[in-house]
N, C-alpha and C. Protein backbone atom coordinates (compact mmCIF):
# COMPACT_ATOMS: atom_id res chain seq x y z
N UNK A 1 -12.54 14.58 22.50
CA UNK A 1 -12.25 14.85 21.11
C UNK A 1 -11.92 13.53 20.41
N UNK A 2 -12.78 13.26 19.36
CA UNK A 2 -12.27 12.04 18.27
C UNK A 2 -12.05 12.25 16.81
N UNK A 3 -10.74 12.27 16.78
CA UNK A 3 -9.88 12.07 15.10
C UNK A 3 -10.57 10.74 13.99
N UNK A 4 -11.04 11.08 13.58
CA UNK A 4 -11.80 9.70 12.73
C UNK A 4 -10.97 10.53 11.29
N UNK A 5 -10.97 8.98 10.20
CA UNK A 5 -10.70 9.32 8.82
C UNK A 5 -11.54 8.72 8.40
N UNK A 6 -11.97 8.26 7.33
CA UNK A 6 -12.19 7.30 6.70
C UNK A 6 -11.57 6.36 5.98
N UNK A 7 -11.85 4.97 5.94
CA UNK A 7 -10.90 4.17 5.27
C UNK A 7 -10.75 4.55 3.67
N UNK A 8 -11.25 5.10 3.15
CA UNK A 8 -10.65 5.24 1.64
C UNK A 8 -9.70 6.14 1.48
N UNK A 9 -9.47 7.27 2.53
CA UNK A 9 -7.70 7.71 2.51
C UNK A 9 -6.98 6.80 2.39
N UNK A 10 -6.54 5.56 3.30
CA UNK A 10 -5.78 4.88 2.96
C UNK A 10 -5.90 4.33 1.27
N UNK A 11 -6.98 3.83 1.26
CA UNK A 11 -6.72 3.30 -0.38
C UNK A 11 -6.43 4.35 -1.33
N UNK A 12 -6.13 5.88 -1.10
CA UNK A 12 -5.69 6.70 -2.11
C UNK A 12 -4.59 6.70 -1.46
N UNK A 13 -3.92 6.80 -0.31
CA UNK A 13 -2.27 6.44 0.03
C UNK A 13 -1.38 5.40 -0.57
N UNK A 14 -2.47 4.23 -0.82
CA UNK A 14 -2.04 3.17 -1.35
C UNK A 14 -2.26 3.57 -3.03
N UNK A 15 -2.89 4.00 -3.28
CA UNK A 15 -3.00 4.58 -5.22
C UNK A 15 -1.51 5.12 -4.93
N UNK A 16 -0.93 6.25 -4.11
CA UNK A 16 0.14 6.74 -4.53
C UNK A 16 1.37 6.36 -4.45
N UNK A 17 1.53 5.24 -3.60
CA UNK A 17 2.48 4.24 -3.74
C UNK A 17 2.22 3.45 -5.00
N UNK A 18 0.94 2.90 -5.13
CA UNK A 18 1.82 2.09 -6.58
C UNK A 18 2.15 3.26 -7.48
N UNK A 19 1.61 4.56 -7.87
CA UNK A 19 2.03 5.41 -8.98
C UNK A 19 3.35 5.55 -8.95
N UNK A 20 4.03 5.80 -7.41
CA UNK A 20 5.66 6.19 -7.48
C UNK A 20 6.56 4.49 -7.59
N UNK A 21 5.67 3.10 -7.50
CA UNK A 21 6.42 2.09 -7.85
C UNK A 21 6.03 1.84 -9.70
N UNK A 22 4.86 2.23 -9.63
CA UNK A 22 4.99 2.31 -11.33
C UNK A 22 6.09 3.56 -12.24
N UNK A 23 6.39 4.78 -11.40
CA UNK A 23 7.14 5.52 -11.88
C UNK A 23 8.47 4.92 -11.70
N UNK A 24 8.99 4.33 -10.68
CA UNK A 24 10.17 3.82 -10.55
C UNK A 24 10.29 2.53 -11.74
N UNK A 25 9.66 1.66 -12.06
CA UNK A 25 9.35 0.67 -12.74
C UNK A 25 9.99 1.08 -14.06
N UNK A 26 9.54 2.22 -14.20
CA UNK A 26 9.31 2.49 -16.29
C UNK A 26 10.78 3.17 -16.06
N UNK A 27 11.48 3.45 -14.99
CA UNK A 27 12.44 4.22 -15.04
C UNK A 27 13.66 3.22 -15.30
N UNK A 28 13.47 1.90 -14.74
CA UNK A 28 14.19 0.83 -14.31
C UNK A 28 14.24 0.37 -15.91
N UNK A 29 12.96 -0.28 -16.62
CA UNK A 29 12.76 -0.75 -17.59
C UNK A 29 13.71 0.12 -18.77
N UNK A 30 13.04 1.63 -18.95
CA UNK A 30 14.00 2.62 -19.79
C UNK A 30 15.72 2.52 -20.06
N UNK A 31 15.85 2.27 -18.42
CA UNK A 31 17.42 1.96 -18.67
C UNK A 31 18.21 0.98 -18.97
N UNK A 32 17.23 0.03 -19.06
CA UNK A 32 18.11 -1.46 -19.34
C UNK A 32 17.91 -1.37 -20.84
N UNK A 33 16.97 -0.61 -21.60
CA UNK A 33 17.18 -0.73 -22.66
C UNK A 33 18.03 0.50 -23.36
N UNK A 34 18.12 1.82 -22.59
CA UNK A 34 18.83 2.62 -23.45
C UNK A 34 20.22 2.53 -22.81
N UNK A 35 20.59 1.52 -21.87
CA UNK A 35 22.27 0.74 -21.28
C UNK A 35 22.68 0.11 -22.41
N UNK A 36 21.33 -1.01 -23.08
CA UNK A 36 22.31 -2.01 -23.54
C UNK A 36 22.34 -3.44 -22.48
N UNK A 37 21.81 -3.25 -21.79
CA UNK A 37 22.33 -4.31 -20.59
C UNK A 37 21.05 -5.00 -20.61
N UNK A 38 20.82 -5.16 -21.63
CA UNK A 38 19.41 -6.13 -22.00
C UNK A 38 19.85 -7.69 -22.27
N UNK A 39 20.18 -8.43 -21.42
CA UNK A 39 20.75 -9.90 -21.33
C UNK A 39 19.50 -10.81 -20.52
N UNK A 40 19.90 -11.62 -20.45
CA UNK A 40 18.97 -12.91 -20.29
C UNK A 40 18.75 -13.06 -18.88
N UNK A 41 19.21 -12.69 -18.74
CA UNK A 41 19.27 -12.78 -17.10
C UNK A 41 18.66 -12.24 -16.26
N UNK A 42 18.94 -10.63 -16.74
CA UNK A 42 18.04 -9.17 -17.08
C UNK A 42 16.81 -9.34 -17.04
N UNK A 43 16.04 -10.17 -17.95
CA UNK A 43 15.33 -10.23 -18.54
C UNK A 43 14.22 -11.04 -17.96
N UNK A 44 15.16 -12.28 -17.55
CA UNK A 44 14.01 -12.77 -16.37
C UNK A 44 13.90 -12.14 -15.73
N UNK A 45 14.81 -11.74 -14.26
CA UNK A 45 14.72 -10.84 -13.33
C UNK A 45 13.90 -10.26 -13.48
N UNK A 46 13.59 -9.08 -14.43
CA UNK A 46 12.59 -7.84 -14.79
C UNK A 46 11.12 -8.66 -14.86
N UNK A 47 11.19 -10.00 -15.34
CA UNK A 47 10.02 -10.86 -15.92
C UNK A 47 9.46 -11.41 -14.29
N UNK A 48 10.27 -11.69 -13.52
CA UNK A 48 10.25 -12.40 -12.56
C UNK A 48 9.47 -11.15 -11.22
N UNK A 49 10.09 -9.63 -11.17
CA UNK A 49 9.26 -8.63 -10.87
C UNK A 49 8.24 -8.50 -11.11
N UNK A 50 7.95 -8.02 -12.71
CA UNK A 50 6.45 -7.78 -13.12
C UNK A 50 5.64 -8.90 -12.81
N UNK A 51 6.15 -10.48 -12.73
CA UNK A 51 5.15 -11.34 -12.54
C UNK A 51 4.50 -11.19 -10.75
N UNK A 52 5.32 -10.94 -9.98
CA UNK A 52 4.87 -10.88 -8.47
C UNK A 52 4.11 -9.07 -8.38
N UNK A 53 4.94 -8.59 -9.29
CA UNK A 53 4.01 -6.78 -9.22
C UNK A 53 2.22 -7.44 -9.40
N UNK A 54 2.34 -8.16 -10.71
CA UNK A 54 1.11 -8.42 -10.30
C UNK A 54 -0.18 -9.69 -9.90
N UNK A 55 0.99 -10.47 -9.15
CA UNK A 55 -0.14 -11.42 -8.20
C UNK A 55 -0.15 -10.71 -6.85
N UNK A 56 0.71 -9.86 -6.15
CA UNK A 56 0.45 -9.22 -5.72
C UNK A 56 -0.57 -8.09 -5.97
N UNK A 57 -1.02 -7.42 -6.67
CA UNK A 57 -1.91 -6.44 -6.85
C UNK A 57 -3.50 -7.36 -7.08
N UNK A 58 -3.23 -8.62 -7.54
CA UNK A 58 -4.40 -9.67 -7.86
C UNK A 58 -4.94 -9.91 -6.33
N UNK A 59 -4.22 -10.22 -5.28
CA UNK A 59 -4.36 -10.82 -4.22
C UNK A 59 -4.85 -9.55 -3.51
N UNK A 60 -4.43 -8.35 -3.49
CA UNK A 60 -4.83 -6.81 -3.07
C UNK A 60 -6.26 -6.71 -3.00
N UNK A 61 -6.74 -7.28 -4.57
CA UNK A 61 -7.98 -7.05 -5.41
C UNK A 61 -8.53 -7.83 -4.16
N UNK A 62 -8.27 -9.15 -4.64
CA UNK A 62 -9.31 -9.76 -3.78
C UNK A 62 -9.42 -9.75 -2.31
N UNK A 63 -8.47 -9.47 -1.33
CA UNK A 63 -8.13 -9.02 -0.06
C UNK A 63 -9.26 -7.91 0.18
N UNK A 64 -9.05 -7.11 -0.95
CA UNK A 64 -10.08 -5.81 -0.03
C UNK A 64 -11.48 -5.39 -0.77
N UNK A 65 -11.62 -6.53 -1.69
CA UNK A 65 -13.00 -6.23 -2.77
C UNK A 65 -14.02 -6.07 -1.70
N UNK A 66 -14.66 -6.64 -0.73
CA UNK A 66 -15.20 -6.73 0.12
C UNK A 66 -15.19 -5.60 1.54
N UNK A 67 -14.34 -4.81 1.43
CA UNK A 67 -14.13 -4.04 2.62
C UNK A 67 -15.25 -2.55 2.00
N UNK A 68 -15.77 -2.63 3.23
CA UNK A 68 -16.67 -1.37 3.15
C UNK A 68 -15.86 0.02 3.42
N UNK A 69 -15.20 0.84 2.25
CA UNK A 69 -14.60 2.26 2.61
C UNK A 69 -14.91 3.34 2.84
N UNK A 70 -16.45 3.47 3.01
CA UNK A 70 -16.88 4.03 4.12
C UNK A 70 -17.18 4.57 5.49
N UNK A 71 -16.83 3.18 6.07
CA UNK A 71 -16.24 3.22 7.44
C UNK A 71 -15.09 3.66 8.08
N UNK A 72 -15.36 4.21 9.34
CA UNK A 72 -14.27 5.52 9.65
C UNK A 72 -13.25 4.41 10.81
N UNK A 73 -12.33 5.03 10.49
CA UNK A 73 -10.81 4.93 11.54
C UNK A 73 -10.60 5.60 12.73
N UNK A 74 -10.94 5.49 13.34
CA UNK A 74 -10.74 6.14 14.65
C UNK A 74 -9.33 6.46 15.12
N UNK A 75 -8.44 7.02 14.69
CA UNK A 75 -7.07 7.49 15.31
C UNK A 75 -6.66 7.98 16.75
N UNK A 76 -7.67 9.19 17.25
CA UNK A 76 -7.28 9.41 18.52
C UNK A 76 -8.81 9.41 19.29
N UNK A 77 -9.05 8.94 20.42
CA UNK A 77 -10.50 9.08 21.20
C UNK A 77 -10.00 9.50 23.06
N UNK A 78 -10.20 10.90 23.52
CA UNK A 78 -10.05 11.17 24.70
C UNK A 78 -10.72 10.09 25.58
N UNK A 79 -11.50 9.61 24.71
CA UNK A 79 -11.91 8.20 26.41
C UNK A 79 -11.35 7.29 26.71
N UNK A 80 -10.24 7.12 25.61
CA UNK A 80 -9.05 6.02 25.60
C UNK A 80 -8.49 6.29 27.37
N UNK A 81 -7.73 7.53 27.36
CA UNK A 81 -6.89 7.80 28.10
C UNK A 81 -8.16 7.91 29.52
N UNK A 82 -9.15 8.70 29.78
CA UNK A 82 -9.53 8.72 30.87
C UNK A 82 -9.93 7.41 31.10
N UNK A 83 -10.26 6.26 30.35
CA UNK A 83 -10.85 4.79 30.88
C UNK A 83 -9.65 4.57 31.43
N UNK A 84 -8.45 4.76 31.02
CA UNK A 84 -7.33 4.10 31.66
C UNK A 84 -6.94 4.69 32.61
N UNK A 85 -6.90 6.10 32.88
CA UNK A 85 -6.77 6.60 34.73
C UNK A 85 -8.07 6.35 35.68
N UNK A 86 -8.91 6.49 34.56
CA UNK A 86 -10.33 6.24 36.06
C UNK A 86 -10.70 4.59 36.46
N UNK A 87 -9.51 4.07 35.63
CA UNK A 87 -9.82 2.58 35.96
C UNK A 87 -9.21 2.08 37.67
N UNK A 88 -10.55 1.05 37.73
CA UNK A 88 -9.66 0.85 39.30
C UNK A 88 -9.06 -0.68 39.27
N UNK A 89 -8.40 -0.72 38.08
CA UNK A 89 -7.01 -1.73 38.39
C UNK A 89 -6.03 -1.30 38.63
N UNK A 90 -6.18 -0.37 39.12
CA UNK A 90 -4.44 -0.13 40.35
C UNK A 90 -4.23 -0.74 40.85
């Protein structure tokens, strides 16, 4: 028996992580302005996030522009386990 996925599950696993870091984001942003606690400091910080949110997502781009997501993942393969008992490196 072989469990295969395909690799573009992961890249919709990965869509739903950034949606719940973009939901966390606007949640973060909302409150510093309806706090009041909108200071300079604040301000980089928040500036200093969004700037790595997205060279990170830039570097993503180009990391996987090239990957064919078509191609399947193999998770579980029963010949795994019998190559390794019928092997004769005992």
């Amino acid at each position: 028996m072989i469990i295969t996925i395909p690799l573009y599950v992961i890249l919709f696993i990965y869509l739903g992580y950034l949606v719940v870091v973009g939901v966390f984001s606007f949640i973060n942003f909302t409150h510093l302005f309806h706090s009041g606690s909108l200071t300079l400091v604040s301000f980089f910080v928040t500036l200093l996030m969004v700037a790595l949110a997205i060279i990170t997502l830039y570097f993503t781009f180009i990391f996987l522009n090239e990957v064919d997501w078509r191609q399947t993942l193999t998770l579980w393969n029963n010949e795994w386990i019998s190559n390794t008992l019928n092997s004769s490196n005992f």
